[in-house]
Protein backbone atom coordinates (compact mmCIF):
# COMPACT_ATOMS: atom_id res chain seq x y z
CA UNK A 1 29.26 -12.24 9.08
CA UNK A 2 30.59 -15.47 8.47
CA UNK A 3 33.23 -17.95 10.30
CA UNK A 4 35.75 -20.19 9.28
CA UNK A 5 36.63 -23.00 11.77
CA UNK A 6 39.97 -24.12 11.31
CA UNK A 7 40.40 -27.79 13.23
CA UNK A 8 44.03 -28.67 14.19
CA UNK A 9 44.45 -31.96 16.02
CA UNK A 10 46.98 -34.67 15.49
CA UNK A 11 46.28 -38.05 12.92
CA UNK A 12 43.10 -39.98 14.53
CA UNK A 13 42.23 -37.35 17.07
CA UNK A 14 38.63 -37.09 15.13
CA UNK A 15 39.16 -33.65 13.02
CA UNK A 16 37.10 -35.51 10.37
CA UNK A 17 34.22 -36.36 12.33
CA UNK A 18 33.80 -32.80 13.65
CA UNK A 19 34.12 -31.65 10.21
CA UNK A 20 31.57 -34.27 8.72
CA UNK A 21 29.13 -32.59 11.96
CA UNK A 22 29.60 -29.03 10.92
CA UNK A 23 28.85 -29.88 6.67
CA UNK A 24 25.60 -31.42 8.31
CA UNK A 25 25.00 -28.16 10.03
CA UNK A 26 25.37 -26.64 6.49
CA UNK A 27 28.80 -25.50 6.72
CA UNK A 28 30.69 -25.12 3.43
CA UNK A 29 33.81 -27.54 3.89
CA UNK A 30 37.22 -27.24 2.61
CA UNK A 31 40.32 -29.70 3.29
CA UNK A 32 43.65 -28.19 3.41
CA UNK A 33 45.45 -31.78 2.46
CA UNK A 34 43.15 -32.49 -0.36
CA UNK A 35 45.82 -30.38 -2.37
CA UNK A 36 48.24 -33.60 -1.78
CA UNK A 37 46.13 -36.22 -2.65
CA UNK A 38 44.93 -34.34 -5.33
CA UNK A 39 48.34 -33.75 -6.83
CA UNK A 40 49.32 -37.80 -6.30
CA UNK A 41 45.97 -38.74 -8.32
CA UNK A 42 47.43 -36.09 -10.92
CA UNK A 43 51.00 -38.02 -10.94
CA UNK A 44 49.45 -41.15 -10.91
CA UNK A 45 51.44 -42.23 -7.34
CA UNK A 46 50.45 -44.84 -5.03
CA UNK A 47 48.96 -43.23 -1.99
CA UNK A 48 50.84 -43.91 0.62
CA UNK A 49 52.73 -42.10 3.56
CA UNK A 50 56.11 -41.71 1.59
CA UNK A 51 54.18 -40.22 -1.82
CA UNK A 52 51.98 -38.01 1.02
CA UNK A 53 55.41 -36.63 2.73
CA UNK A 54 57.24 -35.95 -0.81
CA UNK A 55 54.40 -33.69 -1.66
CA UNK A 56 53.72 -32.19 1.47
CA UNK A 57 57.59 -31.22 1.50
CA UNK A 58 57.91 -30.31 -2.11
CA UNK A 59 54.53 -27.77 -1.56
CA UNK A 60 56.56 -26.28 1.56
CA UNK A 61 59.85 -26.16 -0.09
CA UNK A 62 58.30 -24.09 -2.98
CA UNK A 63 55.55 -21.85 -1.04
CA UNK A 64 57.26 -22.34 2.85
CA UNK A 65 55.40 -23.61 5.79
CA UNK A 66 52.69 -21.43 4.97
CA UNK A 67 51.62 -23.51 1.60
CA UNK A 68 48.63 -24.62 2.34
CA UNK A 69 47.00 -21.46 3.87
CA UNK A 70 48.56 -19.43 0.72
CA UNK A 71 47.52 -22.05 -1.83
CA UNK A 72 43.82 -22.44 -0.47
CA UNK A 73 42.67 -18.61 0.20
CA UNK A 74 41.47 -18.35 -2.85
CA UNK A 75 39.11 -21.24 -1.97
CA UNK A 76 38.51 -20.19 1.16
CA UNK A 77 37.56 -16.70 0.74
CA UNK A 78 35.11 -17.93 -2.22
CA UNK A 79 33.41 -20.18 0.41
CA UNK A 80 32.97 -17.78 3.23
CA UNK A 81 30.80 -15.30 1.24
CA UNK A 82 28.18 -17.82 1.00
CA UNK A 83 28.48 -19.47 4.58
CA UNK A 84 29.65 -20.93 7.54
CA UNK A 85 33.09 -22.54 6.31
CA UNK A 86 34.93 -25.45 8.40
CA UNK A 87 38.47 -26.14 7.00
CA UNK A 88 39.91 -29.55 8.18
CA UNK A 89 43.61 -30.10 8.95
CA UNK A 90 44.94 -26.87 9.88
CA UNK A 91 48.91 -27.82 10.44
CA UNK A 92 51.69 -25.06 10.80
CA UNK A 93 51.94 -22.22 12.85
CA UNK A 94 52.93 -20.24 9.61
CA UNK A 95 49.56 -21.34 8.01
CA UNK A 96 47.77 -20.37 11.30
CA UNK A 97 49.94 -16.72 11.19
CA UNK A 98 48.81 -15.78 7.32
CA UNK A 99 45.01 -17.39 7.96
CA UNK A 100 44.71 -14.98 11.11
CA UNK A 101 46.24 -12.05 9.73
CA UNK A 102 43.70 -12.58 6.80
CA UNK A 103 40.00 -13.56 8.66
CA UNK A 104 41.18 -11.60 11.68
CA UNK A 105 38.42 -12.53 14.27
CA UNK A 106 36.25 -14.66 11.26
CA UNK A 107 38.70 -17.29 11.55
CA UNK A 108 38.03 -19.37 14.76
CA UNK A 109 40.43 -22.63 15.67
CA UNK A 110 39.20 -25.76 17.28
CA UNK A 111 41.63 -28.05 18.54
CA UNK A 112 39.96 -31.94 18.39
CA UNK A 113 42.91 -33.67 20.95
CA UNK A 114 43.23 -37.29 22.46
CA UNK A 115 45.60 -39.42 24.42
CA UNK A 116 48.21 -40.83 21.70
CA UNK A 117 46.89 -44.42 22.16
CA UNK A 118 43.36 -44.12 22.06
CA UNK A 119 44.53 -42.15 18.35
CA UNK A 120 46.90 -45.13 17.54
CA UNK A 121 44.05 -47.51 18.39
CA UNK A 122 41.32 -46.06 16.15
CA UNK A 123 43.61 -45.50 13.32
CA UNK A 124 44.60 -49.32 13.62
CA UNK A 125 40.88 -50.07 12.97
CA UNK A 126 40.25 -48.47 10.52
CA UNK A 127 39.76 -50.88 7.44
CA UNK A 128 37.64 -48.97 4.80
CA UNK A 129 39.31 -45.96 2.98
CA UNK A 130 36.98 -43.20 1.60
CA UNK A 131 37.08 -41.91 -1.90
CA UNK A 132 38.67 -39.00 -0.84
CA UNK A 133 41.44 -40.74 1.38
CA UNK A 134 41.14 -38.85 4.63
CA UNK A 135 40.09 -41.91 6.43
CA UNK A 136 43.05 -44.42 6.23
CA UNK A 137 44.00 -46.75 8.57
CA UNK A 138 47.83 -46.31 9.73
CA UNK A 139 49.80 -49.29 11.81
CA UNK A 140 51.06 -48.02 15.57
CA UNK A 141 54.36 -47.22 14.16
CA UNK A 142 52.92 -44.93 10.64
CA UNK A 143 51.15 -42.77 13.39
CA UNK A 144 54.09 -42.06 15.71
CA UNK A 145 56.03 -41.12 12.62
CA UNK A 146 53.82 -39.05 11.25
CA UNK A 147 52.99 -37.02 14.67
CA UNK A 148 56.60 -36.68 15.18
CA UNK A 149 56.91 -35.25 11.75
CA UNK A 150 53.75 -32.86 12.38
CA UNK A 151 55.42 -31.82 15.61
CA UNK A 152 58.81 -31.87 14.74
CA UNK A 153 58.47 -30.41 11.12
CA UNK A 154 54.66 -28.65 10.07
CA UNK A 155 54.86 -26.74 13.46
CA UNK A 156 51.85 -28.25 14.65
CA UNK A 157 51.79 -27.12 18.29
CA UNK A 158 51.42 -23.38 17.93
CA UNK A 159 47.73 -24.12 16.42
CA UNK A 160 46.93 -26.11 18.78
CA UNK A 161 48.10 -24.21 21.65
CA UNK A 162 46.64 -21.16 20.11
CA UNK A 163 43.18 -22.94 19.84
CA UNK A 164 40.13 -20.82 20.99
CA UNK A 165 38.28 -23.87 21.66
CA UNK A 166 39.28 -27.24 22.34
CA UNK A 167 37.47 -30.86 21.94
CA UNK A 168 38.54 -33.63 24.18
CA UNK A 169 37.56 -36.99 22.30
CA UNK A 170 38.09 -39.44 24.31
CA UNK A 171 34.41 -41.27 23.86
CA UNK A 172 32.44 -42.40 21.67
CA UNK A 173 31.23 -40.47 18.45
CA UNK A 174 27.96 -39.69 20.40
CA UNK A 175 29.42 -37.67 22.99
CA UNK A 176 31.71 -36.22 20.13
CA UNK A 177 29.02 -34.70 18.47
CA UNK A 178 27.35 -33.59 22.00
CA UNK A 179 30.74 -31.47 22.16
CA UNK A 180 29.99 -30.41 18.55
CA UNK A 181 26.53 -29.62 19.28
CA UNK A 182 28.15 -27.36 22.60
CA UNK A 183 30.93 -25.86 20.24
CA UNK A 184 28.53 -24.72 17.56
CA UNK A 185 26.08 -23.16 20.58
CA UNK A 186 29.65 -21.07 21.78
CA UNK A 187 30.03 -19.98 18.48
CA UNK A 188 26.54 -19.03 17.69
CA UNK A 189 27.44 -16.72 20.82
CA UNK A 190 30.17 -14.55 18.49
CA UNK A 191 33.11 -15.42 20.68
C-alpha cells in the first residue's frame, strides 16, 4: 500500500530539499502552494509576498482553512495509486484534519524544523529563483512576517506538533539527506 508524506516546517526550514530527496527515491511529488503561484501566472501578477497572501486568503475565504487539502485530493489520490507520494508544504491544522480523516494511516507527516535564524539566514542567500518559485530568497524581515502569519493565521503548529517524524536541519544538506536516508528506512518499517 502506498504513503503520502506530508512535510510541514516553517519558510527555509528545508521542506524542499527533503522533497527533492524523496522524487529521487521515485516518489510521485505534489506541492500544495503550487495552486497560488499557479493562479498568479494565470492573472498575470507579479510574484511577490503581497500577490502570494491575497491568494492564499482569497482560496481560504472561499474553501476555509482546509483549501488546499480539499482542492488537491483529487491530485493526490490520482498519485498514490501509482506510488510513493511526498506532498510539500502541508500548512493548517484543518488541511492536516480532512488529509487524515481521508489516508487514515497512508498519510504520514514529517516535520523538517530549524532555529529561526539559521532559516532567516539561508533564505537571505538565496539568489537564484527556480521556475517553479519555491526557492525564493526573502529579507530577515519577509520571513518573520510570513512565519507569524503561518502561525498566527494557516494554523501551522497543530501539523507540526502532530508530526510522526521530525527532521532537525541544522547542518549541512549532507547530513540532511543522511536524516532522509534514516526517515525513508523508518518508513520502509510501516510505522
Amino acid at each position: 500500500m502506498n504513503t503520502i508524506v506530508c512535510l510541514v516546517g516553517m519558510c527555509g526550514s528545508g521542506k524542499s530539499v527533503v522533497g527533492e530527496e524523496l522524487v529521487h527515491q521515485n516518489y510521485a511529488y505534489l506541492r500544495f502552494g503550487q495552486i497560488v503561484m499557479d493562479t498568479i501566472k494565470e492573472q498575470g501578477l507579479e510574484v511577490c509576498e503581497a500577490n502570494e497572501k491575497k491568494i492564499r486568503d482569497g482560496l481560504r475565504q472561499k474553501h476555509g482553512m482546509a483549501a488546499f487539502a480539499l482542492l488537491n485530493l483529487p491530485k493526490l489520490d490520482l498519485l498514490i495509486e501509482k506510488s510513493n507520494v511526498v506532498a510539500d508544504g502541508l500548512y493548517s491544522w484543518a488541511e492536516y484534519k480532512v488529509l487524515k480523516e481521508h489516508f487514515g494511516s497512508r498519510m504520514k507527516v514529517v516535520a523538517v524544523i530549524a532555529p529561526p535564524e539559521l532559516r532567516y539566514a539561508r533564505l537571505e542567500a538565496r539568489t537564484n529563483v527556480d521556475a517553479k518559485m519555491i526557492n525564493r530568497p526573502m529579507t530577515r524581515e519577509m520571513a518573520i512576517k510570513r512565519d507569524y502569519s503561518e502561525i498566527e493565521i494557516s494554523d501551522k503548529g497543530g501539523p507540526i506538533a502532530m508530526a510522526d517524524y521530525n527532521i532537525l536541519n541544522i547542518a549541512n544538506v549532507e547530513e540532511l539527506k543522511k536524516q532522509i536516508n534514516k526517515m525513508v528506512e523508518w518508513l520502509n518499517k510501516g510505522y
